[in-house]
PDB file of N, CA and C in Angstrom:
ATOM      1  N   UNK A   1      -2.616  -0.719 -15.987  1.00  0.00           N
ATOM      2  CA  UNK A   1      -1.873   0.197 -15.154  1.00  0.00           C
ATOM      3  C   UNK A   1      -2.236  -0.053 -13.693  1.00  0.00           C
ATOM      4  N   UNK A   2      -1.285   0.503 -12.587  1.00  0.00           N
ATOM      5  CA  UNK A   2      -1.303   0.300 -11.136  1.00  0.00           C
ATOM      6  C   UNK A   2      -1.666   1.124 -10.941  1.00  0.00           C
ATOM      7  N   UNK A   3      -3.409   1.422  -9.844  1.00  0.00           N
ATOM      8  CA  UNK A   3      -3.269   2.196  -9.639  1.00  0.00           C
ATOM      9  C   UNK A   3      -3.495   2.779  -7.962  1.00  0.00           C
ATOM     10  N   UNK A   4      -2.626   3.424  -7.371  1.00  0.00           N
ATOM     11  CA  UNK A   4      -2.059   3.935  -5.972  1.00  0.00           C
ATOM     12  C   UNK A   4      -2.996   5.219  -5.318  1.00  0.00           C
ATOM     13  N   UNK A   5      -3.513   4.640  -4.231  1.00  0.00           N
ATOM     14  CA  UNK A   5      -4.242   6.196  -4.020  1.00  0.00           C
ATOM     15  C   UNK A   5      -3.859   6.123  -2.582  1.00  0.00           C
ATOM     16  N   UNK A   6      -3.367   7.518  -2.088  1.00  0.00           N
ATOM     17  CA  UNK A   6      -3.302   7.471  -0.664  1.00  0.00           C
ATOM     18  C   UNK A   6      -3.760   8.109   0.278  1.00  0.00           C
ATOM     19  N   UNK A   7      -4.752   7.940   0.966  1.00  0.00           N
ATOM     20  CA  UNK A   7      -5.383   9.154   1.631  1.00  0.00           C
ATOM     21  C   UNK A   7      -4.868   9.466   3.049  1.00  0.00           C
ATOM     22  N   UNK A   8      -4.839  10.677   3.310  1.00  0.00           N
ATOM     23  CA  UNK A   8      -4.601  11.277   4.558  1.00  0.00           C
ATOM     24  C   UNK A   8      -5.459  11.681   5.047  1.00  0.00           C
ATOM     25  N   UNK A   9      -5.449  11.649   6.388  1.00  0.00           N
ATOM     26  CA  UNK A   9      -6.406  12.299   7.266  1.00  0.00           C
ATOM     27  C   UNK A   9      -6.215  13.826   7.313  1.00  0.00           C
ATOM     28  N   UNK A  10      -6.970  14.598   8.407  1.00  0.00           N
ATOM     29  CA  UNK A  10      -6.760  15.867   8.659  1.00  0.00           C
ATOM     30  C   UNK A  10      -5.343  16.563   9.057  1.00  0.00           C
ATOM     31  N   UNK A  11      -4.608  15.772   9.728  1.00  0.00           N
ATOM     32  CA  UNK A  11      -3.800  15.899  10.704  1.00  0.00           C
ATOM     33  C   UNK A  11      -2.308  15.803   9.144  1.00  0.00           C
ATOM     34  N   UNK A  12      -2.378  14.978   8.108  1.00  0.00           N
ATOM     35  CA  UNK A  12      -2.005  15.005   7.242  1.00  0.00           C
ATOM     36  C   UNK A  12      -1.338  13.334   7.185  1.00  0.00           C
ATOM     37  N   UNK A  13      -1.427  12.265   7.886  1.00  0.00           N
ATOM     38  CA  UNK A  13      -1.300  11.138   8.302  1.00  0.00           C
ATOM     39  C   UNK A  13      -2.031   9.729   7.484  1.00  0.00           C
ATOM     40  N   UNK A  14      -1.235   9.502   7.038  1.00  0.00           N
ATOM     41  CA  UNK A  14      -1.863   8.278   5.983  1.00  0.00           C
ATOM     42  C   UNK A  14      -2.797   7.508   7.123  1.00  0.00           C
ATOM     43  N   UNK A  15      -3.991   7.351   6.314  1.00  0.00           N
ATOM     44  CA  UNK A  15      -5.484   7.004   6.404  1.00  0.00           C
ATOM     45  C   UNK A  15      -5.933   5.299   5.762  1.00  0.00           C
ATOM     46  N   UNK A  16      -4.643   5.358   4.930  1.00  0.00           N
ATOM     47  CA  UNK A  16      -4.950   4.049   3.936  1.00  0.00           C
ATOM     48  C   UNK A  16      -4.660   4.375   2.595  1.00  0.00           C
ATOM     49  N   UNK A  17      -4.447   3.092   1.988  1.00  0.00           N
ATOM     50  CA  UNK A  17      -3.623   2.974   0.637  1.00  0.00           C
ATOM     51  C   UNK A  17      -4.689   1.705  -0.109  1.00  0.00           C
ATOM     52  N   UNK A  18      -4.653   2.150  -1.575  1.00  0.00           N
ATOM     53  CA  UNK A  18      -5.630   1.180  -2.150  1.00  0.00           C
ATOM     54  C   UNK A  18      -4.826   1.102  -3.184  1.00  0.00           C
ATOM     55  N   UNK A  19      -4.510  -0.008  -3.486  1.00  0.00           N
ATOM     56  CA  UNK A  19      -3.569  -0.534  -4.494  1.00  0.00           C
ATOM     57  C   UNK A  19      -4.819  -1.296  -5.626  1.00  0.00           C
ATOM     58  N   UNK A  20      -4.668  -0.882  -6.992  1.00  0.00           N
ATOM     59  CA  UNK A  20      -5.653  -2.062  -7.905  1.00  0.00           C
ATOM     60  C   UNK A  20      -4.745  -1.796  -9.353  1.00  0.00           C
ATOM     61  N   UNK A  21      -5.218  -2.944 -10.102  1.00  0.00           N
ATOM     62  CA  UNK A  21      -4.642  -3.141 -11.540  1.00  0.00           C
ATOM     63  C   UNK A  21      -3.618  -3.709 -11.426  1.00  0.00           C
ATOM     64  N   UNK A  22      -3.447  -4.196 -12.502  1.00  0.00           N
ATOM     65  CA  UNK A  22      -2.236  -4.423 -13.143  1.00  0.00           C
ATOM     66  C   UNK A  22      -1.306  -4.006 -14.106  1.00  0.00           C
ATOM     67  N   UNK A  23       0.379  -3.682 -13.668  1.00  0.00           N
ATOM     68  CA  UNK A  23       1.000  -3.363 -14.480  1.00  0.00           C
ATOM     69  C   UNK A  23       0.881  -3.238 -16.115  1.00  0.00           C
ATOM     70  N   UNK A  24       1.015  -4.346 -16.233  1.00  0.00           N
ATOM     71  CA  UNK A  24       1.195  -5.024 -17.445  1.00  0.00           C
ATOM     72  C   UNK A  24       2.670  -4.709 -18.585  1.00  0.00           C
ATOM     73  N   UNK A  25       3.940  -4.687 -17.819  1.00  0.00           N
ATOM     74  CA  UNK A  25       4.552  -4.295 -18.085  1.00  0.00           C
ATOM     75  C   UNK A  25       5.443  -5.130 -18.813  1.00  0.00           C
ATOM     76  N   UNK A  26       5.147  -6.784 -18.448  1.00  0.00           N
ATOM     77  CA  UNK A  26       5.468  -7.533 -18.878  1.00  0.00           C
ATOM     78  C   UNK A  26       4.872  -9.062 -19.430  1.00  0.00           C
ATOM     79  N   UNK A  27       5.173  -9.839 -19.686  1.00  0.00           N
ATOM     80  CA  UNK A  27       4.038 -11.270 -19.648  1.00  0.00           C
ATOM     81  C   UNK A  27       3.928 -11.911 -17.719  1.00  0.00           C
ATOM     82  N   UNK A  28       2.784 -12.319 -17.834  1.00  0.00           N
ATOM     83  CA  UNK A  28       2.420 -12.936 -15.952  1.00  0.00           C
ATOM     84  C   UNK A  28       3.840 -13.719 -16.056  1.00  0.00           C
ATOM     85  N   UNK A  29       4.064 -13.426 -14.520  1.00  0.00           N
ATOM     86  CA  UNK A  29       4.873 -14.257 -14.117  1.00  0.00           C
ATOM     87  C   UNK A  29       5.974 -13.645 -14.173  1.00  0.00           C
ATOM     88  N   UNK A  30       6.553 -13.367 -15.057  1.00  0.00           N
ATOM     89  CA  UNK A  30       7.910 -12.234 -15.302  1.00  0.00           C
ATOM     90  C   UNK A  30       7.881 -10.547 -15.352  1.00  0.00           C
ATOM     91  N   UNK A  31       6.488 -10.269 -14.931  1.00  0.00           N
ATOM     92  CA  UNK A  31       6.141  -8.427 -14.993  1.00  0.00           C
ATOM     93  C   UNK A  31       7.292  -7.670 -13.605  1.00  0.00           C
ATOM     94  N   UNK A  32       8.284  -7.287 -13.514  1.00  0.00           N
ATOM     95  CA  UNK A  32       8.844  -6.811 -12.565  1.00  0.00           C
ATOM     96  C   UNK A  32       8.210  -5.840 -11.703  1.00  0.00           C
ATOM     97  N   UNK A  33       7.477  -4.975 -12.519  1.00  0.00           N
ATOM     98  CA  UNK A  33       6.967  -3.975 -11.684  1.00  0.00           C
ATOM     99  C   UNK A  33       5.578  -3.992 -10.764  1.00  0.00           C
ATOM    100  N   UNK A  34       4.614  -5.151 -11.846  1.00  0.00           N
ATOM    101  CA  UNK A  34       3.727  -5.718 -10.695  1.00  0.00           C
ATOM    102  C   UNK A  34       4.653  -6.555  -9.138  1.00  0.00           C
ATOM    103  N   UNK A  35       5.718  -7.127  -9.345  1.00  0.00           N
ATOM    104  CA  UNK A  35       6.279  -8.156  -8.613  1.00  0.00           C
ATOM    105  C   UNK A  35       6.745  -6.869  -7.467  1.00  0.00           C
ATOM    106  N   UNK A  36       7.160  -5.876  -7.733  1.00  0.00           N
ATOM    107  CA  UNK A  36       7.865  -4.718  -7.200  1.00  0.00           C
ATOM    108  C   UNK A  36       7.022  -4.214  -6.079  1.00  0.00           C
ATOM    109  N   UNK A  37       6.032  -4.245  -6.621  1.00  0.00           N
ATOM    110  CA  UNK A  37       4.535  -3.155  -5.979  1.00  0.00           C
ATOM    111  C   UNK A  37       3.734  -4.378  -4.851  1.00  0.00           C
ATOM    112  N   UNK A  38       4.049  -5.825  -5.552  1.00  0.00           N
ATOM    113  CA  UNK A  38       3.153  -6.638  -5.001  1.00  0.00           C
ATOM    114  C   UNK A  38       4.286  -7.298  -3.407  1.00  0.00           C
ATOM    115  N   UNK A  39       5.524  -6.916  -3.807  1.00  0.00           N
ATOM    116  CA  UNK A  39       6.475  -7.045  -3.001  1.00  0.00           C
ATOM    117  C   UNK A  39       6.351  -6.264  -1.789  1.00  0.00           C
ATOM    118  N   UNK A  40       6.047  -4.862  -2.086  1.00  0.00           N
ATOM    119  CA  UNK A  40       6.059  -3.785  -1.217  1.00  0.00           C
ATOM    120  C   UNK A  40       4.546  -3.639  -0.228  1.00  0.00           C
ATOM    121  N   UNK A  41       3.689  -3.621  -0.558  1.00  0.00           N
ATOM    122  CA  UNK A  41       2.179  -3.598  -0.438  1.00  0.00           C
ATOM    123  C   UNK A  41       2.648  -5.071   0.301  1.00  0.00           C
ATOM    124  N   UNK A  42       2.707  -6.131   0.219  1.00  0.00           N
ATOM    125  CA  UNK A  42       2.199  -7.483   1.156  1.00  0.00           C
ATOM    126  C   UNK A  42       3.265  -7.764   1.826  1.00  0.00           C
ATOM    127  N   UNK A  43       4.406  -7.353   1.884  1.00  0.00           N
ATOM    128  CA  UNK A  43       5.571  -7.182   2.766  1.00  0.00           C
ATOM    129  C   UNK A  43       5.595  -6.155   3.990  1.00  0.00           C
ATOM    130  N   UNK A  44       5.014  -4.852   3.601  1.00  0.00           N
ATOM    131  CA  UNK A  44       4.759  -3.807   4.739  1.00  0.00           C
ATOM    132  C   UNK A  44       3.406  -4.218   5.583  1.00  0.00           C
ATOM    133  N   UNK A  45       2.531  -4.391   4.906  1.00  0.00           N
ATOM    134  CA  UNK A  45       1.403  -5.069   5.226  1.00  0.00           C
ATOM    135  C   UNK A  45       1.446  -6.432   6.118  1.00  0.00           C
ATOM    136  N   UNK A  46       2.417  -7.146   5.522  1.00  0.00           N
ATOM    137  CA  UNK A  46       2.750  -8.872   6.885  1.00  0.00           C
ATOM    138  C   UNK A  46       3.244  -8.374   7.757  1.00  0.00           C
ATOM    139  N   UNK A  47       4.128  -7.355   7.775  1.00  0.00           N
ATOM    140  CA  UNK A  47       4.688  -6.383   8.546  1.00  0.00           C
ATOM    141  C   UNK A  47       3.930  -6.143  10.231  1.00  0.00           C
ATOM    142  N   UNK A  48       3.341  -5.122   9.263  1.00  0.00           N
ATOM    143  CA  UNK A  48       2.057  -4.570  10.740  1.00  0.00           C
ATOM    144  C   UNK A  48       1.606  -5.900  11.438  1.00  0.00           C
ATOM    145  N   UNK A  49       0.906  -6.756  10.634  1.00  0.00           N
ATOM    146  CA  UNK A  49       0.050  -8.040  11.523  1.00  0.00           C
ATOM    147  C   UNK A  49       1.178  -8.686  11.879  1.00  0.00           C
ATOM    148  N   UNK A  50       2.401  -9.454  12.045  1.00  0.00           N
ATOM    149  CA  UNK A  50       3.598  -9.890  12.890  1.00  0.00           C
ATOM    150  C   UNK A  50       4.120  -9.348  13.362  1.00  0.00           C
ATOM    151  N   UNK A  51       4.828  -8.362  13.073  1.00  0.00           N
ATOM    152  CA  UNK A  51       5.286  -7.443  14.255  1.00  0.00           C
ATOM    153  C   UNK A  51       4.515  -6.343  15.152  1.00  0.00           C
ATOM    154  N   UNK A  52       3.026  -6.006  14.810  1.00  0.00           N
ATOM    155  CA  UNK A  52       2.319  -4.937  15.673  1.00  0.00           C
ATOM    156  C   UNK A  52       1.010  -5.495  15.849  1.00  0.00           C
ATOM    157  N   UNK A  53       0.531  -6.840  15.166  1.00  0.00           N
ATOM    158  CA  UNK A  53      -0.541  -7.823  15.510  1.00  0.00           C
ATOM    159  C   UNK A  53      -1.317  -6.665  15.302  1.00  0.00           C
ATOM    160  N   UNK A  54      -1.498  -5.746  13.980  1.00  0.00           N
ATOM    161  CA  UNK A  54      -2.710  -5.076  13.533  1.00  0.00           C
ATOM    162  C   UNK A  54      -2.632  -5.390  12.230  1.00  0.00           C
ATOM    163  N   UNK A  55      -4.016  -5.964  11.714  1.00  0.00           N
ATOM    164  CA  UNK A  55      -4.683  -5.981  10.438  1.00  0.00           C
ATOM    165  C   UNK A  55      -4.723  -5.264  10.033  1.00  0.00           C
ATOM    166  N   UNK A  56      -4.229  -4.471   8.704  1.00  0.00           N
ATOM    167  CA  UNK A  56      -4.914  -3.506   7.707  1.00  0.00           C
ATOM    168  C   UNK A  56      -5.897  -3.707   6.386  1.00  0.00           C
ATOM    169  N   UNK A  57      -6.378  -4.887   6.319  1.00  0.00           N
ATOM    170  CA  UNK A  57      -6.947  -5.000   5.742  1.00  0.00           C
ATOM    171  C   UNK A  57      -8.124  -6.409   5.904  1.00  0.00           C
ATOM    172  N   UNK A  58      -9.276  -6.328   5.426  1.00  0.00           N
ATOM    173  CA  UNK A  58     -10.049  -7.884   5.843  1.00  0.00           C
ATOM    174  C   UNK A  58      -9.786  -8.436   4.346  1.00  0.00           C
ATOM    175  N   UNK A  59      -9.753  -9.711   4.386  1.00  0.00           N
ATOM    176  CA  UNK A  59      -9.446 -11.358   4.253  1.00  0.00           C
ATOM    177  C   UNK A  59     -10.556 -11.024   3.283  1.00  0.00           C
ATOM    178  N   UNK A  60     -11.760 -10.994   3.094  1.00  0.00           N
ATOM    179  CA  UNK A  60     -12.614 -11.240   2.294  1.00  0.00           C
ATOM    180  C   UNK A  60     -13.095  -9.574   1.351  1.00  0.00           C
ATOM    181  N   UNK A  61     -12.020  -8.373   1.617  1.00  0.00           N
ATOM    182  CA  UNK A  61     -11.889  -7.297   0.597  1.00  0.00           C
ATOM    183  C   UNK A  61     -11.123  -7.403   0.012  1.00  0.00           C
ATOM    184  N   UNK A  62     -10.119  -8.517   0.100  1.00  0.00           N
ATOM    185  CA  UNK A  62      -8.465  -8.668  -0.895  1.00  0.00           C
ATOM    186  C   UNK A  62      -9.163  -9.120  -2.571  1.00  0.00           C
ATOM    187  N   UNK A  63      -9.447  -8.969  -3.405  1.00  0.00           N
ATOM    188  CA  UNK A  63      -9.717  -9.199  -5.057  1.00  0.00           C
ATOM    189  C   UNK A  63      -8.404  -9.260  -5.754  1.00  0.00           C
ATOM    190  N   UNK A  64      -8.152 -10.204  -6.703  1.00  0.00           N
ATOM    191  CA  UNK A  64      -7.435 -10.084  -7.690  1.00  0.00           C
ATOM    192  C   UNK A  64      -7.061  -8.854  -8.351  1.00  0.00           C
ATOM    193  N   UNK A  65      -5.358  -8.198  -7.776  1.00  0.00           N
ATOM    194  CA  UNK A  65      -5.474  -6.862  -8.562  1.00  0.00           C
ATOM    195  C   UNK A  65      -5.480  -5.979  -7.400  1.00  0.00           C
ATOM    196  N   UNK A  66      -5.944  -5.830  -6.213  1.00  0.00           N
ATOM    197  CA  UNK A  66      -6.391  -4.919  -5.908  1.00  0.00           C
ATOM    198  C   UNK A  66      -6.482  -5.487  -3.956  1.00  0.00           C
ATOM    199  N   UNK A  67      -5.720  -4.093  -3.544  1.00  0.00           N
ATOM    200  CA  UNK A  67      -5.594  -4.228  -1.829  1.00  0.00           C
ATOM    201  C   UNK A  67      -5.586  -2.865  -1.523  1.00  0.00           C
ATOM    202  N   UNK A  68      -6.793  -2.791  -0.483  1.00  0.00           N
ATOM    203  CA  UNK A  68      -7.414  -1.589   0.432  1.00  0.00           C
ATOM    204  C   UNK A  68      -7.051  -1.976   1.779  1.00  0.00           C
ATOM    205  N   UNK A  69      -6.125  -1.057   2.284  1.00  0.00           N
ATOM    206  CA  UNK A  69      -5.609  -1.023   3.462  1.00  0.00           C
ATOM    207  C   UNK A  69      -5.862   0.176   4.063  1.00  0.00           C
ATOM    208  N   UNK A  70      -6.276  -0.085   5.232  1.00  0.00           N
ATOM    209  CA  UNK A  70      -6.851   1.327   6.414  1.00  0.00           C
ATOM    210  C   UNK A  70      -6.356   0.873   7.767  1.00  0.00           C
ATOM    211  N   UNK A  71      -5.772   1.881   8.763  1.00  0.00           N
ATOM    212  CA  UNK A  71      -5.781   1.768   9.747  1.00  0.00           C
ATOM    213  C   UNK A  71      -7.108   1.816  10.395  1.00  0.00           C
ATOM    214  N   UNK A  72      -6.813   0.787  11.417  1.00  0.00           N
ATOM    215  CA  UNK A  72      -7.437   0.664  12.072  1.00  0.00           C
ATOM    216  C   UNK A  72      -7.999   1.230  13.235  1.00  0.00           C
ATOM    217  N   UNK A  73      -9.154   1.398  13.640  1.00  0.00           N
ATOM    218  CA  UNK A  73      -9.450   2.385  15.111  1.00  0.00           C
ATOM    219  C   UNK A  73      -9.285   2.059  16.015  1.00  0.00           C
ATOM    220  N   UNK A  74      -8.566   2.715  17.140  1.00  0.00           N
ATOM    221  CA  UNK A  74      -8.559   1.831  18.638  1.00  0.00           C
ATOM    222  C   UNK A  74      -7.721   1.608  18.629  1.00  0.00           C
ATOM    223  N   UNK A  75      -6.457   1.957  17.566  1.00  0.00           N
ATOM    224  CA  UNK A  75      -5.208   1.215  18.278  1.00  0.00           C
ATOM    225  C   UNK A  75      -4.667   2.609  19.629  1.00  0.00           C
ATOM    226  N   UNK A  76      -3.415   1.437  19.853  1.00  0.00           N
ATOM    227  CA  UNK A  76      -2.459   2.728  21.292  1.00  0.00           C
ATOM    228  C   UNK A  76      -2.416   3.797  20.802  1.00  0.00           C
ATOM    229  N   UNK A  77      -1.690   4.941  20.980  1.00  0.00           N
ATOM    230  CA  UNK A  77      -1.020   6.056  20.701  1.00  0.00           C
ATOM    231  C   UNK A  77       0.315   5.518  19.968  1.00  0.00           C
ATOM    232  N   UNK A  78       0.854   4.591  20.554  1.00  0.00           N
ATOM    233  CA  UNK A  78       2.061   4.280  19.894  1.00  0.00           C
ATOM    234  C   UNK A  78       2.461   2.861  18.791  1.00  0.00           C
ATOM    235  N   UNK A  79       0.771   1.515  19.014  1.00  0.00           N
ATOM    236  CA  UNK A  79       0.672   1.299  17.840  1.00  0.00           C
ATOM    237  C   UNK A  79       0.347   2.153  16.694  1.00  0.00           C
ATOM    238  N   UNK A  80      -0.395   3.009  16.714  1.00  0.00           N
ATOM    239  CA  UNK A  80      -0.554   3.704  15.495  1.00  0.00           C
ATOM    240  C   UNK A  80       0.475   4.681  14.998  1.00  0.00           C
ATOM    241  N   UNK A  81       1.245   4.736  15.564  1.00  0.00           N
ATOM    242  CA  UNK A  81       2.744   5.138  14.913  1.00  0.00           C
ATOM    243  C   UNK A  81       3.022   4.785  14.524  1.00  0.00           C
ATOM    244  N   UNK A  82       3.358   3.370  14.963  1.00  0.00           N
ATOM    245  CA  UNK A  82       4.137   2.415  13.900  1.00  0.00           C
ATOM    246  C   UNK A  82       3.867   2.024  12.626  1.00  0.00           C
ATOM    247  N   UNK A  83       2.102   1.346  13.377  1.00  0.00           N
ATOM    248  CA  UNK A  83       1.597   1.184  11.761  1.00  0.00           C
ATOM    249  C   UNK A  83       1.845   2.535  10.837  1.00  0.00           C
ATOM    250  N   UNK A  84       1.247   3.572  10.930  1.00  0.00           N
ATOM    251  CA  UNK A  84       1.979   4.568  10.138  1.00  0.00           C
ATOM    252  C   UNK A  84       3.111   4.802   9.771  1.00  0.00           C
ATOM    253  N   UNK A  85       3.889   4.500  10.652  1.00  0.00           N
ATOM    254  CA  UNK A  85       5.676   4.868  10.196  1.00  0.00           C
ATOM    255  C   UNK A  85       5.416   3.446   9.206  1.00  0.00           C
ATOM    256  N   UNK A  86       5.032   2.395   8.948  1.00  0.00           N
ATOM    257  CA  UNK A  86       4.890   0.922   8.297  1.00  0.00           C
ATOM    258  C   UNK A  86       4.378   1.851   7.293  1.00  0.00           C
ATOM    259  N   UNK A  87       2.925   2.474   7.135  1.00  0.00           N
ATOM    260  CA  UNK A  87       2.592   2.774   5.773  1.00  0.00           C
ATOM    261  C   UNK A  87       3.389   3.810   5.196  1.00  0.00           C
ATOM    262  N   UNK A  88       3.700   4.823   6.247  1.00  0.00           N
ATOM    263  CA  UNK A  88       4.774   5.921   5.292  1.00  0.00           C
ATOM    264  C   UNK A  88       6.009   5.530   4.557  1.00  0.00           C
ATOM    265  N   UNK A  89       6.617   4.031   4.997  1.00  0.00           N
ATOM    266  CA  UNK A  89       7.665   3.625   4.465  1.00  0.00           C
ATOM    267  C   UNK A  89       6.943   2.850   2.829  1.00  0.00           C
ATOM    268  N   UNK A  90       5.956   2.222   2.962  1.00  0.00           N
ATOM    269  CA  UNK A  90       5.345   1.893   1.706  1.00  0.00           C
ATOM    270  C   UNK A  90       4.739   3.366   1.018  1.00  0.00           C
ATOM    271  N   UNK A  91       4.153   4.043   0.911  1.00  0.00           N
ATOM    272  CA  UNK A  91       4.130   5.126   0.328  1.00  0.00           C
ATOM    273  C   UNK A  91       5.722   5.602  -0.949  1.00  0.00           C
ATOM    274  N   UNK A  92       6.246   5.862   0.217  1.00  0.00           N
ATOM    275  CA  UNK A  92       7.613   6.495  -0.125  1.00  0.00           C
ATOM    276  C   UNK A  92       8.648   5.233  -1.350  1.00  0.00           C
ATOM    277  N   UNK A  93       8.244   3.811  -0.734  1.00  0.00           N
ATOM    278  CA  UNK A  93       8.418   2.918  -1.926  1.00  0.00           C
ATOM    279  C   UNK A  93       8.137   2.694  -3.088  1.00  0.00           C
ATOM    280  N   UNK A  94       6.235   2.904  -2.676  1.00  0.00           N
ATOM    281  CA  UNK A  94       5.788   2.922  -4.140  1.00  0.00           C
ATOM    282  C   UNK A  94       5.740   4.289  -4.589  1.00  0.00           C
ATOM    283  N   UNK A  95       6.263   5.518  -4.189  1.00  0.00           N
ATOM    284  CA  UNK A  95       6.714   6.409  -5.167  1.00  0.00           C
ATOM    285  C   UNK A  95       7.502   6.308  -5.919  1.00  0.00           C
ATOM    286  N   UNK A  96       8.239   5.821  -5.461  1.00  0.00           N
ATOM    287  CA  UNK A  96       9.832   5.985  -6.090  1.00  0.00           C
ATOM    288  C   UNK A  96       9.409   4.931  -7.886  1.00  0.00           C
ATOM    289  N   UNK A  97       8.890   3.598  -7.148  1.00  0.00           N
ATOM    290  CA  UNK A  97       8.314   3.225  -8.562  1.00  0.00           C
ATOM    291  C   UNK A  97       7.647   3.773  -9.673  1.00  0.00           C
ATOM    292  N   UNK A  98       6.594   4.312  -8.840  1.00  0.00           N
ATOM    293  CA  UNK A  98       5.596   5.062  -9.793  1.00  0.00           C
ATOM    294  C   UNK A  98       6.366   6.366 -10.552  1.00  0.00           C
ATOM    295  N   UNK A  99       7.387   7.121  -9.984  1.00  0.00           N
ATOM    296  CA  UNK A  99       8.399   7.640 -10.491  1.00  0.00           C
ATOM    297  C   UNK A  99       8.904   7.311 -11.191  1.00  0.00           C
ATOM    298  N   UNK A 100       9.305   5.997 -11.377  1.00  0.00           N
ATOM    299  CA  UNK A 100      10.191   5.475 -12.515  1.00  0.00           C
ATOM    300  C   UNK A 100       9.517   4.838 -13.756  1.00  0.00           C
ATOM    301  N   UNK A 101       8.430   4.422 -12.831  1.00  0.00           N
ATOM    302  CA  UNK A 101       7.560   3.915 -14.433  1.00  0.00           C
ATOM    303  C   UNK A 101       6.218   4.373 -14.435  1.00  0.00           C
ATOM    304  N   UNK A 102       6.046   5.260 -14.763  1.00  0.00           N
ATOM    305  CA  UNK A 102       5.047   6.347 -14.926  1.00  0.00           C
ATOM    306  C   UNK A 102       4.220   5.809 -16.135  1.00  0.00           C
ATOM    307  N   UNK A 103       4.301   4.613 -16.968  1.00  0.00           N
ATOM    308  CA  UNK A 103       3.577   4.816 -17.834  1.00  0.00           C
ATOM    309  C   UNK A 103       2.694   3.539 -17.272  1.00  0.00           C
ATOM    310  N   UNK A 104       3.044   2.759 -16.172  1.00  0.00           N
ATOM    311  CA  UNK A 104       2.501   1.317 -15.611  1.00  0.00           C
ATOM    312  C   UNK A 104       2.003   1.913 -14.159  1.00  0.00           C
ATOM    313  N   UNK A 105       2.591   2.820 -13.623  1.00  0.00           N
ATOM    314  CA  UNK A 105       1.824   3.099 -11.772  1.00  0.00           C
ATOM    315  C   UNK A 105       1.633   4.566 -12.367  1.00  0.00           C
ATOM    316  N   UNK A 106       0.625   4.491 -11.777  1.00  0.00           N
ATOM    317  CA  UNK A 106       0.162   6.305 -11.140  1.00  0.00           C
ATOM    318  C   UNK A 106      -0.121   5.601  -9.305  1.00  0.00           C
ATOM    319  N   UNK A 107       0.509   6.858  -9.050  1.00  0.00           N
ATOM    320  CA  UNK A 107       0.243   7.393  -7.650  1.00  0.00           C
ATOM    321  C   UNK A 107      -0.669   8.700  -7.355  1.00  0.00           C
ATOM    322  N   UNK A 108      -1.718   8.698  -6.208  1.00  0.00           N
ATOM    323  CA  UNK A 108      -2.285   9.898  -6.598  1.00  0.00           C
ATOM    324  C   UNK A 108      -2.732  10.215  -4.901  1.00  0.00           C
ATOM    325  N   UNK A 109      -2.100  11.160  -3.833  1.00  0.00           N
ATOM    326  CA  UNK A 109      -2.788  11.607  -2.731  1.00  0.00           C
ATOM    327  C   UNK A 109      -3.573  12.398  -2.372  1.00  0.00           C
ATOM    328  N   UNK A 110      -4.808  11.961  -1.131  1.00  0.00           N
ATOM    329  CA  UNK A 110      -5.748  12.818  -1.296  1.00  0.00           C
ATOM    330  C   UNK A 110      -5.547  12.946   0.286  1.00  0.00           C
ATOM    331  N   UNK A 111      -6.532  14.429   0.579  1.00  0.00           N
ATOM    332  CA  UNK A 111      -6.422  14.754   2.068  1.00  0.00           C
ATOM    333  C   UNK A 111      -8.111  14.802   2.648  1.00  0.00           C
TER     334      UNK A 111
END
């Protein structure tokens, strides 16, 4: 199973997203819903670092299975919008999955 955790800060503002597991919804290679999640997570994520040249994650915490993404400190007032408006749009993606296949993703937010 996938599993999605998203934390918010005080303010109620995604903090970071930790993606781990695997679907297993199908055989490697043809699992749609890992491909779905792994689509969304490293697409929003190339996202931020090419278009807002912020990292959410280091190079040597990425593991098989599994991506911990945090904003970063120090950005502008108005990079960190974006990157946020970037993670709130992945959030809201991988709900909709985890919605639909509830027996392969859990999603779970914390404050």
């Amino acid at each position: 199973m996938i599993r999605i955790t998203v934390n918010r800060d005080e303010e109620g503002r995604i903090a970071g997203i930790r993606v781990r597991g695997h679907a297993d919804y199908g055989e490697y290679g043809q699992d749609i819903v890992c491909a779905a999640v792994s689509g969304i997570t490293i697409g929003l994520t190339n996202a931020s670092e090419s278009l807002l040249g912020v990292r959410l994650f280091r190079e040597e915490d990425n593991t098989d299975g599994e991506l911990d993404l945090r904003v970063p400190a120090g950005l502008s007032s108005e990079t960190d919008g974006r990157v946020r408006f970037l993670l709130e749009a992945m959030q809201s993606s991988l709900r909709s999955i985890a919605d639909e296949y509830k027996d392969y993703v859990q999603m779970d937010e914390h404050s």
